[in-house]
N, C-alpha and C. Protein backbone atom coordinates (compact mmCIF):
# COMPACT_ATOMS: atom_id res chain seq x y z
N UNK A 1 -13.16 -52.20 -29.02
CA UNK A 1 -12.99 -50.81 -28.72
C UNK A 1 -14.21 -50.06 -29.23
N UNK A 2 -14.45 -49.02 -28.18
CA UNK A 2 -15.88 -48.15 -28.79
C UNK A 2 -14.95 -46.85 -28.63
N UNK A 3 -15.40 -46.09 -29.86
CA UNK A 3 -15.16 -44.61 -30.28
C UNK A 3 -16.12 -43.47 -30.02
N UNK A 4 -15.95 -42.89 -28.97
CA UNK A 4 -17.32 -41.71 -28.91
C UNK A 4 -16.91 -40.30 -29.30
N UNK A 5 -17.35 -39.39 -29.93
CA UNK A 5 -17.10 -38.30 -29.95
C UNK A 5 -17.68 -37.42 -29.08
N UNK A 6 -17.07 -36.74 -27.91
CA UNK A 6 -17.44 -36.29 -26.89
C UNK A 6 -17.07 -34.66 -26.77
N UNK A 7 -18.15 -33.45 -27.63
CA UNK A 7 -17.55 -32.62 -27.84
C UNK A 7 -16.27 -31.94 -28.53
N UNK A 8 -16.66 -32.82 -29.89
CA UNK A 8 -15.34 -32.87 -30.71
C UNK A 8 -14.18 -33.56 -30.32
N UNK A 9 -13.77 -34.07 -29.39
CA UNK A 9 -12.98 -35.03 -29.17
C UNK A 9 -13.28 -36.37 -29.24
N UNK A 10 -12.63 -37.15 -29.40
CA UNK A 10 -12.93 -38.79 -29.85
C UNK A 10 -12.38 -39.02 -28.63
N UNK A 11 -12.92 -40.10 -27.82
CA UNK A 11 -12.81 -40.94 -26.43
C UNK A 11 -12.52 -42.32 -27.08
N UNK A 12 -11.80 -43.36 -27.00
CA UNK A 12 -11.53 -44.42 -27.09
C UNK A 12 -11.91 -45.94 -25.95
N UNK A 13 -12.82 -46.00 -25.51
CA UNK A 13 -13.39 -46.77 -24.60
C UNK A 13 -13.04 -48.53 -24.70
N UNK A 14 -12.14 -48.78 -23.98
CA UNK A 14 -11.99 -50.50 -24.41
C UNK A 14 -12.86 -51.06 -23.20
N UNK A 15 -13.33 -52.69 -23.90
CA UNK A 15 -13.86 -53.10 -22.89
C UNK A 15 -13.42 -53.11 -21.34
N UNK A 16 -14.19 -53.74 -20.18
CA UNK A 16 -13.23 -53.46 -19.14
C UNK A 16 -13.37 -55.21 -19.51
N UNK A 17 -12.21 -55.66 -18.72
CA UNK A 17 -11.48 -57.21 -18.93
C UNK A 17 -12.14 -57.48 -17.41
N UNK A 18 -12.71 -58.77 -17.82
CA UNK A 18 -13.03 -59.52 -16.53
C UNK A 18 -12.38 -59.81 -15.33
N UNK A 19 -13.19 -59.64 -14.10
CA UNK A 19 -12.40 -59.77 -13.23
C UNK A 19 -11.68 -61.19 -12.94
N UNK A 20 -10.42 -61.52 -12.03
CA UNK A 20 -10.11 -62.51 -12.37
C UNK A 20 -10.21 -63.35 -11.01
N UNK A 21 -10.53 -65.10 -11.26
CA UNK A 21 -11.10 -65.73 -10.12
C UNK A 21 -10.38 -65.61 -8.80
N UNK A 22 -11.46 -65.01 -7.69
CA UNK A 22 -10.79 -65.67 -6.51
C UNK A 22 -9.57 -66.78 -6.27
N UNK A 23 -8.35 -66.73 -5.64
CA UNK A 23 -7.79 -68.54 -5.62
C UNK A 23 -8.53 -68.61 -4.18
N UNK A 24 -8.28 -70.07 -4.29
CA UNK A 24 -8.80 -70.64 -3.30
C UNK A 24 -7.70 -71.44 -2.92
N UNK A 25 -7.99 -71.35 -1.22
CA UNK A 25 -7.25 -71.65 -0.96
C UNK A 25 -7.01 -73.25 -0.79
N UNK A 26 -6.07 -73.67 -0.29
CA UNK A 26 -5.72 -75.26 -1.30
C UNK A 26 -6.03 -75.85 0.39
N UNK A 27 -5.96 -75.33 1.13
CA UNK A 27 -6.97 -75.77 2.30
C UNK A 27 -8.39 -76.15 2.60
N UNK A 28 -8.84 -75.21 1.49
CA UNK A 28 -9.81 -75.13 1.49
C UNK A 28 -10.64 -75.95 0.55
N UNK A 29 -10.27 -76.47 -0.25
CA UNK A 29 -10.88 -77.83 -1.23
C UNK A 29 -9.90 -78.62 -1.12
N UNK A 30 -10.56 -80.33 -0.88
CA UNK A 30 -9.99 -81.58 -0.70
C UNK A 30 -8.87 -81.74 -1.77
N UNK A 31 -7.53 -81.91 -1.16
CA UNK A 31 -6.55 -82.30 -2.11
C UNK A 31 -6.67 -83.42 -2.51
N UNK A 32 -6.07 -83.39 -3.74
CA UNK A 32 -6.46 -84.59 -4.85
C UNK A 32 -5.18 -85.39 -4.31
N UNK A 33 -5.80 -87.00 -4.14
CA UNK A 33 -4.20 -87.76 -3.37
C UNK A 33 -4.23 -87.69 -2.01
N UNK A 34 -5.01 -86.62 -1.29
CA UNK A 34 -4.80 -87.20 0.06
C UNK A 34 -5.76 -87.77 1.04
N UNK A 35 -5.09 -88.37 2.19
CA UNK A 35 -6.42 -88.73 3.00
C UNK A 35 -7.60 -87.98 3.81
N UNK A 36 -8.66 -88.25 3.82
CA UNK A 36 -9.55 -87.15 4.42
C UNK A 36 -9.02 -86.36 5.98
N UNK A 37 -9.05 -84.88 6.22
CA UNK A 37 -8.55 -84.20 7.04
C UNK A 37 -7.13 -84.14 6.51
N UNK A 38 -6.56 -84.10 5.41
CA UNK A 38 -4.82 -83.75 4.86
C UNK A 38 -5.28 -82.72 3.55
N UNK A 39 -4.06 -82.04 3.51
CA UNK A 39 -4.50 -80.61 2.39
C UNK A 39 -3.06 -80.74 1.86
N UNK A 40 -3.03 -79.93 0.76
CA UNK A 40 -1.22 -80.19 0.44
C UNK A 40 -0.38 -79.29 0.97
N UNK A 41 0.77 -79.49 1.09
CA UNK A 41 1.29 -78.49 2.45
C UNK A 41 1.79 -77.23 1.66
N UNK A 42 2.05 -77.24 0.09
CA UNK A 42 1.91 -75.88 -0.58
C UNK A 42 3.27 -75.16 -0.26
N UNK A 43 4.03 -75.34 0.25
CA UNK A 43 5.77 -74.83 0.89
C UNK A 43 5.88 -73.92 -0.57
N UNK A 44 5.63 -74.37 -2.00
CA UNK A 44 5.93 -73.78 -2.98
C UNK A 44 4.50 -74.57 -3.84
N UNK A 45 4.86 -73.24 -4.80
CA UNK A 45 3.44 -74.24 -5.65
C UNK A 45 3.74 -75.51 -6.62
N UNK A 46 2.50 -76.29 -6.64
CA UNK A 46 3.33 -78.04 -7.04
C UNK A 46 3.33 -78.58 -5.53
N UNK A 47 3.55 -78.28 -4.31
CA UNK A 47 4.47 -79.35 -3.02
C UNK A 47 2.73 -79.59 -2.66
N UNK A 48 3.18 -81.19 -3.34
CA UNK A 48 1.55 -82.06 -2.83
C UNK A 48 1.79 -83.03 -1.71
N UNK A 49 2.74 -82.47 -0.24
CA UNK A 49 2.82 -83.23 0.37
C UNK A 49 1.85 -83.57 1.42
N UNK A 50 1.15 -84.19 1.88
CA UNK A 50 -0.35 -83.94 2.42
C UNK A 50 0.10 -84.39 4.02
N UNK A 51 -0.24 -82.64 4.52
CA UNK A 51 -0.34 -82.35 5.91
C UNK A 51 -1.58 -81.65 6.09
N UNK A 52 -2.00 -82.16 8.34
CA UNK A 52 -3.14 -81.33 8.49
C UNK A 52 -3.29 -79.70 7.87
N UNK A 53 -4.69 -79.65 7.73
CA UNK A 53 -4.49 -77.77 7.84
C UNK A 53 -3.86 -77.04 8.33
N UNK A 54 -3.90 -77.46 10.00
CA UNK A 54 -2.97 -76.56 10.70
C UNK A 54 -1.53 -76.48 10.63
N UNK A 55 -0.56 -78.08 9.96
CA UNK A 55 0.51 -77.75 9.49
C UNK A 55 0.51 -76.98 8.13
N UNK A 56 -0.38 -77.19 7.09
CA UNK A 56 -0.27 -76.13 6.47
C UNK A 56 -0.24 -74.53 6.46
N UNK A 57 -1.22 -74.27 7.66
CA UNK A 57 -0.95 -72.62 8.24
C UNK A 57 0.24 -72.57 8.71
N UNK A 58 0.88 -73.19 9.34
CA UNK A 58 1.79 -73.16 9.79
C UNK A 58 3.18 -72.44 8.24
N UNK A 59 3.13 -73.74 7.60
CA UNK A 59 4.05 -73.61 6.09
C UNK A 59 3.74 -72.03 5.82
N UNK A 60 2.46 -71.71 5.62
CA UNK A 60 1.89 -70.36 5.56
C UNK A 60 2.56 -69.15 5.60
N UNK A 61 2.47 -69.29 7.26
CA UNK A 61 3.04 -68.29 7.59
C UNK A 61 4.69 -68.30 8.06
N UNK A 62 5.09 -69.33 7.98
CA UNK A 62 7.05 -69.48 7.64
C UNK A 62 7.01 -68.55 5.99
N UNK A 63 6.19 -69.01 5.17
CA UNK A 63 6.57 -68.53 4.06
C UNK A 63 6.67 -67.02 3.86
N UNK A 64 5.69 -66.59 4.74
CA UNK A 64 5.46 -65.14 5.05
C UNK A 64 6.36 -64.71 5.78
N UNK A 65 6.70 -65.04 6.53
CA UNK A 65 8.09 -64.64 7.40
C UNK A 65 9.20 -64.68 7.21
N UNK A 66 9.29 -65.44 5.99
CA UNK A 66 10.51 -65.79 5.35
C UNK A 66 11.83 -64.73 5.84
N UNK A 67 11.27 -63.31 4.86
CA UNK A 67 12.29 -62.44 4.96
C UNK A 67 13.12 -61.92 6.51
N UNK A 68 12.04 -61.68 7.26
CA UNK A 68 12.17 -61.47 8.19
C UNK A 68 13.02 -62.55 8.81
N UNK A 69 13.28 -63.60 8.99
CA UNK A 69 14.35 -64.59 9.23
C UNK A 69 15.88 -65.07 8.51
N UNK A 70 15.63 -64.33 7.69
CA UNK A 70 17.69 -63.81 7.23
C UNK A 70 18.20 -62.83 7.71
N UNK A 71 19.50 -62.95 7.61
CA UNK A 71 20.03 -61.92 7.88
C UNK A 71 20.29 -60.89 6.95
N UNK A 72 20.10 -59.94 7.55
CA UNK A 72 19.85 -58.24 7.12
C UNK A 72 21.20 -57.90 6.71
N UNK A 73 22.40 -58.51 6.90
CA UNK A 73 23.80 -58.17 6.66
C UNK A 73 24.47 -59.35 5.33
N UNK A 74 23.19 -60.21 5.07
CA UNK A 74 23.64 -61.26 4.27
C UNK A 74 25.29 -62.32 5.15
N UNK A 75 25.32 -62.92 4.70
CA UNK A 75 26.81 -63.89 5.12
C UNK A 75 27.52 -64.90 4.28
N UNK A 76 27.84 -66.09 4.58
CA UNK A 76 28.50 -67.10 3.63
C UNK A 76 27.54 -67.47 2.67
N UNK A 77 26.34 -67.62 2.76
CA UNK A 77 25.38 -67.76 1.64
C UNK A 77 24.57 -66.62 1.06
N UNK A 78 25.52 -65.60 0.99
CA UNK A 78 24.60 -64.34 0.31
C UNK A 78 23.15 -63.77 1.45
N UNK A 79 22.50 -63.49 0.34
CA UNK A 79 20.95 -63.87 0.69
C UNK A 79 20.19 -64.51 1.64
N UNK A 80 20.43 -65.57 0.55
CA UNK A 80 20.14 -66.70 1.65
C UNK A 80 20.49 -67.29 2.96
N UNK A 81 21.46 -66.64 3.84
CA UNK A 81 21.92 -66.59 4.86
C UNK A 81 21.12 -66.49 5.91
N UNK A 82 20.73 -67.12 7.00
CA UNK A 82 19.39 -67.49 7.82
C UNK A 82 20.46 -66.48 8.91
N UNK A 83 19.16 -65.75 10.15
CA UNK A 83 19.72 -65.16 11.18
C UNK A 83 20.14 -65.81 12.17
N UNK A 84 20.82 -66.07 13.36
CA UNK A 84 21.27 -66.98 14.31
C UNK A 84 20.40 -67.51 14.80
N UNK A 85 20.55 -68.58 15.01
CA UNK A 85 18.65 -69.72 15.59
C UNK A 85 18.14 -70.22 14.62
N UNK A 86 18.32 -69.86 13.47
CA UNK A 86 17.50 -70.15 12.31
C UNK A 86 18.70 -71.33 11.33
N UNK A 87 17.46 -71.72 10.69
CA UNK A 87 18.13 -72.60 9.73
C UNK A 87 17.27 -72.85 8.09
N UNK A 88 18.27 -73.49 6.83
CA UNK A 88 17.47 -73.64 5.92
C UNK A 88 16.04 -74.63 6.36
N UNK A 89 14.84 -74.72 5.84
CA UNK A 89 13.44 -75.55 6.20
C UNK A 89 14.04 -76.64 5.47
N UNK A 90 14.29 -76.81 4.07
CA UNK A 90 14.84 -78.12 3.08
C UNK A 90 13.56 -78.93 3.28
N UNK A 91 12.26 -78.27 3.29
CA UNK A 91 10.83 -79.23 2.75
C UNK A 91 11.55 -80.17 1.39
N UNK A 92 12.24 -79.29 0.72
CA UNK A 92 12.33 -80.15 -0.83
C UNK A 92 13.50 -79.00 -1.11
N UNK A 93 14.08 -80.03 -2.42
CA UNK A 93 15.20 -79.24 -2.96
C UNK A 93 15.32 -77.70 -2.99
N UNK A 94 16.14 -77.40 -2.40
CA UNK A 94 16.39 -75.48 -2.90
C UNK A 94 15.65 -75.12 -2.26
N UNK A 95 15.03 -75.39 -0.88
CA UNK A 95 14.11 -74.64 -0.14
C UNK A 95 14.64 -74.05 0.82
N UNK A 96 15.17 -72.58 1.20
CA UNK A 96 16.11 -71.61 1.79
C UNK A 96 15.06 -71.05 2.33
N UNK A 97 13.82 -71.31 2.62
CA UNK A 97 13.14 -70.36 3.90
C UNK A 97 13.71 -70.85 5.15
N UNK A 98 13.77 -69.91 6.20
CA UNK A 98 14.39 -69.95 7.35
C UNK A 98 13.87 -69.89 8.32
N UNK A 99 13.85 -71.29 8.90
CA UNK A 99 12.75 -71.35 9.83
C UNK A 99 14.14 -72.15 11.46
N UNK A 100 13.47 -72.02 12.39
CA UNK A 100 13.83 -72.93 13.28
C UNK A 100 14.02 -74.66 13.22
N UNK A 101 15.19 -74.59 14.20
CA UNK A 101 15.42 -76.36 13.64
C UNK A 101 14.21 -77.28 14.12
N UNK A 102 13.56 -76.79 14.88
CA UNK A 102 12.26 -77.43 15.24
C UNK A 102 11.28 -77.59 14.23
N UNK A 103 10.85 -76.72 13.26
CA UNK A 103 10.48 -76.26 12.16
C UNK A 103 10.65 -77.12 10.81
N UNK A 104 12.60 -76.90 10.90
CA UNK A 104 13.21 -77.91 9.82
C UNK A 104 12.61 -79.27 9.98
N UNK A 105 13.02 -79.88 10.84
CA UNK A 105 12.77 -80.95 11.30
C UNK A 105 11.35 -81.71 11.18
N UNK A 106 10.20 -80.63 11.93
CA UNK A 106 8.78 -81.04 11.30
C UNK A 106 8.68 -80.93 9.86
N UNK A 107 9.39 -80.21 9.46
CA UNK A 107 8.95 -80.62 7.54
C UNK A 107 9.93 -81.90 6.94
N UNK A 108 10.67 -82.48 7.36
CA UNK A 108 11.56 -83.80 7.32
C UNK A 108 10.29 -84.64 7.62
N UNK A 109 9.98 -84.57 8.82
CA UNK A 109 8.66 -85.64 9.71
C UNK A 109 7.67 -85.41 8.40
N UNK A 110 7.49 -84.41 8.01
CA UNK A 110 6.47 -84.53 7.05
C UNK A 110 6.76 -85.09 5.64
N UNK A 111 7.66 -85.08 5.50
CA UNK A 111 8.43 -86.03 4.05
C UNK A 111 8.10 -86.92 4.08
N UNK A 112 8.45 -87.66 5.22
CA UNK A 112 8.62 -89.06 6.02
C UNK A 112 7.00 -89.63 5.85
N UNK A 113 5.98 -88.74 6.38
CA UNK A 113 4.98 -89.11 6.95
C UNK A 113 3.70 -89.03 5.57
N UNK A 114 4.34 -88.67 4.49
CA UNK A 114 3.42 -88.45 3.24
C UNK A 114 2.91 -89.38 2.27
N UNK A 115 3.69 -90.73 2.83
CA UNK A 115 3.19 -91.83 2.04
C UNK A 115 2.02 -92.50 2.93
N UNK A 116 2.14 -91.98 4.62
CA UNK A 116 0.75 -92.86 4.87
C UNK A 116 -0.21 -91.99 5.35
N UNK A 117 -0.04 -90.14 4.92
CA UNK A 117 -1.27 -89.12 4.39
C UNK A 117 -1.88 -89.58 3.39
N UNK A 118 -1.17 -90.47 2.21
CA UNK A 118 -1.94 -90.40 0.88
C UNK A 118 -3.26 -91.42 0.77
N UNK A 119 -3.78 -91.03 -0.37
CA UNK A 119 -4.91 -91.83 -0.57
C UNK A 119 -4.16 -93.35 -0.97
């Protein structure tokens, strides 16, 4: 802390705190564990299941949409209640984003398909 007296008043000046790093995105540097052209599919942070980039944009933007795919009136599962068409994704335990069963299903295929993404 710096103390100035600024016309009889004392100013209290703290440093300013560094800015903090860019993230990067996990697309964007080679995941550790997978095969070249696989990134980790990131559904939550930790999920090192290694899909292309473009299924990862994909995870992306489900995650972003999330809200927008429950229902607004809630139902038998609260909250978590997906809108008609929709269903839980279940990438991995407790995963209630609500995506299409087409959707669900490609992240199953991708469970499936992560032992012969890996290094």
């Amino acid at each position: 802390m710096i103390a100035l007296g600024i016309g009889g008043t004392t100013v209290a000046l703290w440093p300013r705190p560094s800015p903090l790093p860019s993230p990067i995105e996990p697309a964007a540097i080679e995941a550790k564990g997978c095969k070249e052209g696989f990134v980790w599919r990131s559904a939550i942070f930790g999920d090192s299941v290694c899909v292309s980039p473009a299924d990862y944009g994909e995870v992306q933007a489900q995650n972003a949409n999330a809200r927008n795919n429950r229902s607004p009136t809630g139902g038998p599962y609260g909250d978590s209640t997906c809108r008609d068409g929709y269903v839980w994704r279940e990438a991995f335990e407790s995963d209630l984003v609500c995506v299409t069963p087409f959707e669900r299903d490609k992240a199953r295929k991708q469970n499936a398909d992560n032992a012969y993404n890996r290094i």
